[in-house]
N, C-alpha and C. Protein backbone atom coordinates (compact mmCIF):
# COMPACT_ATOMS: atom_id res chain seq x y z
N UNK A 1 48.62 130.17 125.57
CA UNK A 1 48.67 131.38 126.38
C UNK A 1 47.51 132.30 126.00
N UNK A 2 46.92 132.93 126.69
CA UNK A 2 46.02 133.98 126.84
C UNK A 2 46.62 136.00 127.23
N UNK A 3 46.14 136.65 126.58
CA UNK A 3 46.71 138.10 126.87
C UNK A 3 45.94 138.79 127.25
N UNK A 4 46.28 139.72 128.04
CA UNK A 4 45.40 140.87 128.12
C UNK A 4 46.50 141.88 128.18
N UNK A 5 46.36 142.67 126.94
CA UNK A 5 46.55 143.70 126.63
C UNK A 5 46.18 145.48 126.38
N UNK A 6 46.91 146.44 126.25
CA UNK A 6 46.61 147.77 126.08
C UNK A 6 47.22 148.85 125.20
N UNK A 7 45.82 148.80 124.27
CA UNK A 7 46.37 149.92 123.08
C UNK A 7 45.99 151.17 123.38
N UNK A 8 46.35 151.99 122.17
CA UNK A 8 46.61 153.34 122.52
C UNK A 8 46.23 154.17 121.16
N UNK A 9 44.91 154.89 121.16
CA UNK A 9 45.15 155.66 120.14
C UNK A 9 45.42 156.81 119.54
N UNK A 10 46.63 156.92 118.72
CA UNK A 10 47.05 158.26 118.37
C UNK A 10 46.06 159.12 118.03
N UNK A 11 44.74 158.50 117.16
CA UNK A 11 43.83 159.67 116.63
C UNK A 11 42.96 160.86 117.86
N UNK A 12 42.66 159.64 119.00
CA UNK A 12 41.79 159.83 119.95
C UNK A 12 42.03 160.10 121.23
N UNK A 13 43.87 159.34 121.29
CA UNK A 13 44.66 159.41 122.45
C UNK A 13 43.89 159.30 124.11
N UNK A 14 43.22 157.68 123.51
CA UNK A 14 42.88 156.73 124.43
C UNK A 14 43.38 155.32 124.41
N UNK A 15 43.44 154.98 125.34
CA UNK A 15 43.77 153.43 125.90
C UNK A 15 42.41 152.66 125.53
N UNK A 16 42.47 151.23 125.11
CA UNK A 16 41.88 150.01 124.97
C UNK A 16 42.23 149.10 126.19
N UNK A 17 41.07 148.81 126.19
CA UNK A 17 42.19 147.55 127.37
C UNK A 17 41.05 145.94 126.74
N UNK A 18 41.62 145.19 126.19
CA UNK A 18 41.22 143.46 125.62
C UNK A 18 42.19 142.64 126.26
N UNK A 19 41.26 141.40 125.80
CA UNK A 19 42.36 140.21 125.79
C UNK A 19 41.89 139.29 124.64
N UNK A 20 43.09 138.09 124.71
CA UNK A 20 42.60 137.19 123.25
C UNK A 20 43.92 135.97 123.55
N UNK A 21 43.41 135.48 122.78
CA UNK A 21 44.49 134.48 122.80
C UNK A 21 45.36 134.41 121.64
N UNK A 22 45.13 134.76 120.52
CA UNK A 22 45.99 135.59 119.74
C UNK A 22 46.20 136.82 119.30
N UNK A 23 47.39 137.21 120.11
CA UNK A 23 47.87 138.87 120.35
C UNK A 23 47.61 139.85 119.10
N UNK A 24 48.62 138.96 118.16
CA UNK A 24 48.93 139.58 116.95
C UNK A 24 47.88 139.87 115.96
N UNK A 25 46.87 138.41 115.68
CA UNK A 25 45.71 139.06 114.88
C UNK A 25 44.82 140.06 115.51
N UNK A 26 44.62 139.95 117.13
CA UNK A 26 43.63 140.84 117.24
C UNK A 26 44.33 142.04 116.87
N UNK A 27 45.31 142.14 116.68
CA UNK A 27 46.17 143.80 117.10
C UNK A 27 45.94 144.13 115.56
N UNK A 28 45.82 143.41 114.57
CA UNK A 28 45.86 143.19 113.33
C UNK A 28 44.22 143.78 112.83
N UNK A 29 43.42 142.68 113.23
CA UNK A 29 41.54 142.83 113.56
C UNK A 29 41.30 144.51 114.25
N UNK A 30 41.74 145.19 115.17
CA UNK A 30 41.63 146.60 115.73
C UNK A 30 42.24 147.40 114.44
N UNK A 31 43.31 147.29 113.88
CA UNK A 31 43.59 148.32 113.14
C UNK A 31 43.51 148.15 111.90
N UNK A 32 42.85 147.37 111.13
CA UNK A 32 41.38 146.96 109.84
C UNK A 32 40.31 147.35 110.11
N UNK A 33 40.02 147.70 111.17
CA UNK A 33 39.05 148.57 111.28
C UNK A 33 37.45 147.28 111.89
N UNK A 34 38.09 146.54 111.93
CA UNK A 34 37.42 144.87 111.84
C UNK A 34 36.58 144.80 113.41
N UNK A 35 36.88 145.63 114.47
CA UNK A 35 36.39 145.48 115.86
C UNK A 35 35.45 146.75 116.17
N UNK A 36 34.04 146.60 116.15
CA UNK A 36 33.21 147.61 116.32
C UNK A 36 33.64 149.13 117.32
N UNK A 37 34.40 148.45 118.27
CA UNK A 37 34.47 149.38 119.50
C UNK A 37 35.47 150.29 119.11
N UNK A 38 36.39 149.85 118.51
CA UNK A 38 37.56 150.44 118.28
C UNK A 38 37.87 151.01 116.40
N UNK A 39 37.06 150.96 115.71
CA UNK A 39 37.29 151.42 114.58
C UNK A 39 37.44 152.58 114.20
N UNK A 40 36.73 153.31 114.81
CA UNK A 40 36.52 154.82 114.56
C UNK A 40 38.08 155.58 115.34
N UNK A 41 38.90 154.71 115.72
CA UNK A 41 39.71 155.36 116.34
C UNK A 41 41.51 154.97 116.27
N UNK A 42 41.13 153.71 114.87
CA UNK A 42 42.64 153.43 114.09
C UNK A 42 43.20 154.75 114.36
N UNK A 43 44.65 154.84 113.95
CA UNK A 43 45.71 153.90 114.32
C UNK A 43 45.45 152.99 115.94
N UNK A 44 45.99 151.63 116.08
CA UNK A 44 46.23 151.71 117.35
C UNK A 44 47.70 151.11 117.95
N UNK A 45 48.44 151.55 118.66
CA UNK A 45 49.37 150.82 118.99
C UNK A 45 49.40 149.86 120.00
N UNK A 46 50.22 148.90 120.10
CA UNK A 46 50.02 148.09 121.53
C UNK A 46 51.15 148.83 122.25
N UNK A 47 51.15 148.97 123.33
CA UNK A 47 51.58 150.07 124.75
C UNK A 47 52.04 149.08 126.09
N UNK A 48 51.37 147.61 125.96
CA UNK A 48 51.98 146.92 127.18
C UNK A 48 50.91 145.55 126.85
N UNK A 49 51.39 144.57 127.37
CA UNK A 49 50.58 143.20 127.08
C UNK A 49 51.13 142.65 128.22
N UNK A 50 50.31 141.16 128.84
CA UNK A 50 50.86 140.27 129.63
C UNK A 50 50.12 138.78 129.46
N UNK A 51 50.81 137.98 129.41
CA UNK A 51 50.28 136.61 129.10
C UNK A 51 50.20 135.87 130.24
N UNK A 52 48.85 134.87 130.31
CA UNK A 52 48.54 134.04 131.63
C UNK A 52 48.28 133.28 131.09
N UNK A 53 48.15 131.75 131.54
CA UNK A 53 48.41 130.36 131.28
C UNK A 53 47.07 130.02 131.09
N UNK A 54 46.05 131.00 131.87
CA UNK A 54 44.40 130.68 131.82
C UNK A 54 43.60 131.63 131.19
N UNK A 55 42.42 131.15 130.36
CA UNK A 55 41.75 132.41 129.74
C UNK A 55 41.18 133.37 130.66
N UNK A 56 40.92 132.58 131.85
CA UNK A 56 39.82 133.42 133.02
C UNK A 56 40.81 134.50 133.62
N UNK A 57 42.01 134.17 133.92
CA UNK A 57 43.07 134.86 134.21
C UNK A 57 43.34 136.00 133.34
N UNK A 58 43.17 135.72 132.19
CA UNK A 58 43.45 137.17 131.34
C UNK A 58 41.94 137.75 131.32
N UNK A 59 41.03 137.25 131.53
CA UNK A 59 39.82 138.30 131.47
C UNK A 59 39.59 138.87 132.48
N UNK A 60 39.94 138.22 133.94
CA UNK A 60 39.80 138.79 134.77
C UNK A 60 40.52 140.05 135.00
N UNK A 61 41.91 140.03 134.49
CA UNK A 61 42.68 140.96 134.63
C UNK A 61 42.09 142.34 133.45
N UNK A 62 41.74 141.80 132.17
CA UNK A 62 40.77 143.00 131.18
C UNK A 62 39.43 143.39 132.47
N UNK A 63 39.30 142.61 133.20
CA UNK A 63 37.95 143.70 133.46
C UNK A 63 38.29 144.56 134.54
N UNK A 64 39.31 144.16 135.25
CA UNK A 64 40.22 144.65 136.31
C UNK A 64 40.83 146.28 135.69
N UNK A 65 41.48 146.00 134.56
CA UNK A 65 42.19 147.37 134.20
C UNK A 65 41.02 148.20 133.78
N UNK A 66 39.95 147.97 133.20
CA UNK A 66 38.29 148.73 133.37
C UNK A 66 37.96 149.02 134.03
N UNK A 67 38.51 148.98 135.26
CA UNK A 67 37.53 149.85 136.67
C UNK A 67 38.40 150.61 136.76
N UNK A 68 37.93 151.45 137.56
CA UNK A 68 38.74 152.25 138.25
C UNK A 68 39.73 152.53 138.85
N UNK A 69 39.94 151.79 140.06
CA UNK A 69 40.84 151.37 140.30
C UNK A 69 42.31 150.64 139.70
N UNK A 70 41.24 150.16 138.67
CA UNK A 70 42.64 148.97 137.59
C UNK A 70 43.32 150.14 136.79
N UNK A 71 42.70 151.34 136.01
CA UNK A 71 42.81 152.51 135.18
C UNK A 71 43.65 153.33 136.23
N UNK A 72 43.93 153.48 137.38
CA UNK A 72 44.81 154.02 138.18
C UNK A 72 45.84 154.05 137.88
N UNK A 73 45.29 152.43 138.46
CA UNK A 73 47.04 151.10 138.56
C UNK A 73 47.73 151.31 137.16
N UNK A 74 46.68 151.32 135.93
CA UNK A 74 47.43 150.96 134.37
C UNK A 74 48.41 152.38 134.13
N UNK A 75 47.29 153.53 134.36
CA UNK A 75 48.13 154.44 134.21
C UNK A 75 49.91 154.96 135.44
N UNK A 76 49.46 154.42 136.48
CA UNK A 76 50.69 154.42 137.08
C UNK A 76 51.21 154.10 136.83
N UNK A 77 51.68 152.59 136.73
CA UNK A 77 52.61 151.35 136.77
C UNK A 77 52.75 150.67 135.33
N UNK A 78 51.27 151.20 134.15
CA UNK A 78 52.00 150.11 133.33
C UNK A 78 52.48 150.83 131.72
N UNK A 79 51.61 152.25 131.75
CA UNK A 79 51.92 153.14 131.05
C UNK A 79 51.83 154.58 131.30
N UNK A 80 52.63 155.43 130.75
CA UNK A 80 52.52 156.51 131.02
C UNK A 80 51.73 157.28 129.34
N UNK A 81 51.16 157.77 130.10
CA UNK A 81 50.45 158.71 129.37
C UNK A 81 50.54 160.10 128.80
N UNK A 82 51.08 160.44 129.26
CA UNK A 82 52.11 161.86 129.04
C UNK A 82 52.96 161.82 128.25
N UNK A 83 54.14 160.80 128.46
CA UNK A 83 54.84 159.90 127.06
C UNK A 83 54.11 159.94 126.07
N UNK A 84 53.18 159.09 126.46
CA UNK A 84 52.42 158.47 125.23
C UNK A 84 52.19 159.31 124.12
N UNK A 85 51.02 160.82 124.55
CA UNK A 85 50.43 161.67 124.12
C UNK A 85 51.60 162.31 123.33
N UNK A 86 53.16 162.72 123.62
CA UNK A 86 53.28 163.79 123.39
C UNK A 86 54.41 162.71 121.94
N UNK A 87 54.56 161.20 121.86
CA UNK A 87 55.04 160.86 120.52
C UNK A 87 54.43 160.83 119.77
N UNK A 88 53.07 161.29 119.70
CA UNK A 88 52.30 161.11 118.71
C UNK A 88 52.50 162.42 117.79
């Protein structure tokens, strides 16, 4: 299985949006501080994930929640943000 997933950071109280084929180390790799993009902005939580049977399928869907349109959709339908912000 392949994921594409979306973290969340308390420090910076922004969304990530990746994928990988293993969930857990990358989630592991982001908050070691181990992933260039995202270091400066540990803690991170995972906030929503979905698994597809194909890698192209989960990337397509990471570059999808990166536009605009997909960042709509994520914040409508797959997290709320307002929530998010105010457990931190």
């Amino acid at each position: 299985m392949y994921y594409t997933y979306i973290l969340f950071s308390s420090k910076s109280k922004n969304f990530y949006y990746g994928s990988t084929k293993d969930l857990q180390k990358r989630i592991k790799l982001h908050n070691r501080g181990e992933v260039f993009a995202t270091a400066p902005y540990k803690p991170w939580r995972l906030v929503w994930y979905a698994a597809f049977e194909k890698e192209k399928q989960a990337r397509d869907f990471e570059l999808y929640l990166k536009s605009g349109s997909g960042k709509a959709f994520a914040y409508k339908r797959l997290v709320n943000s307002v929530v998010l912000k105010k457990d931190d």
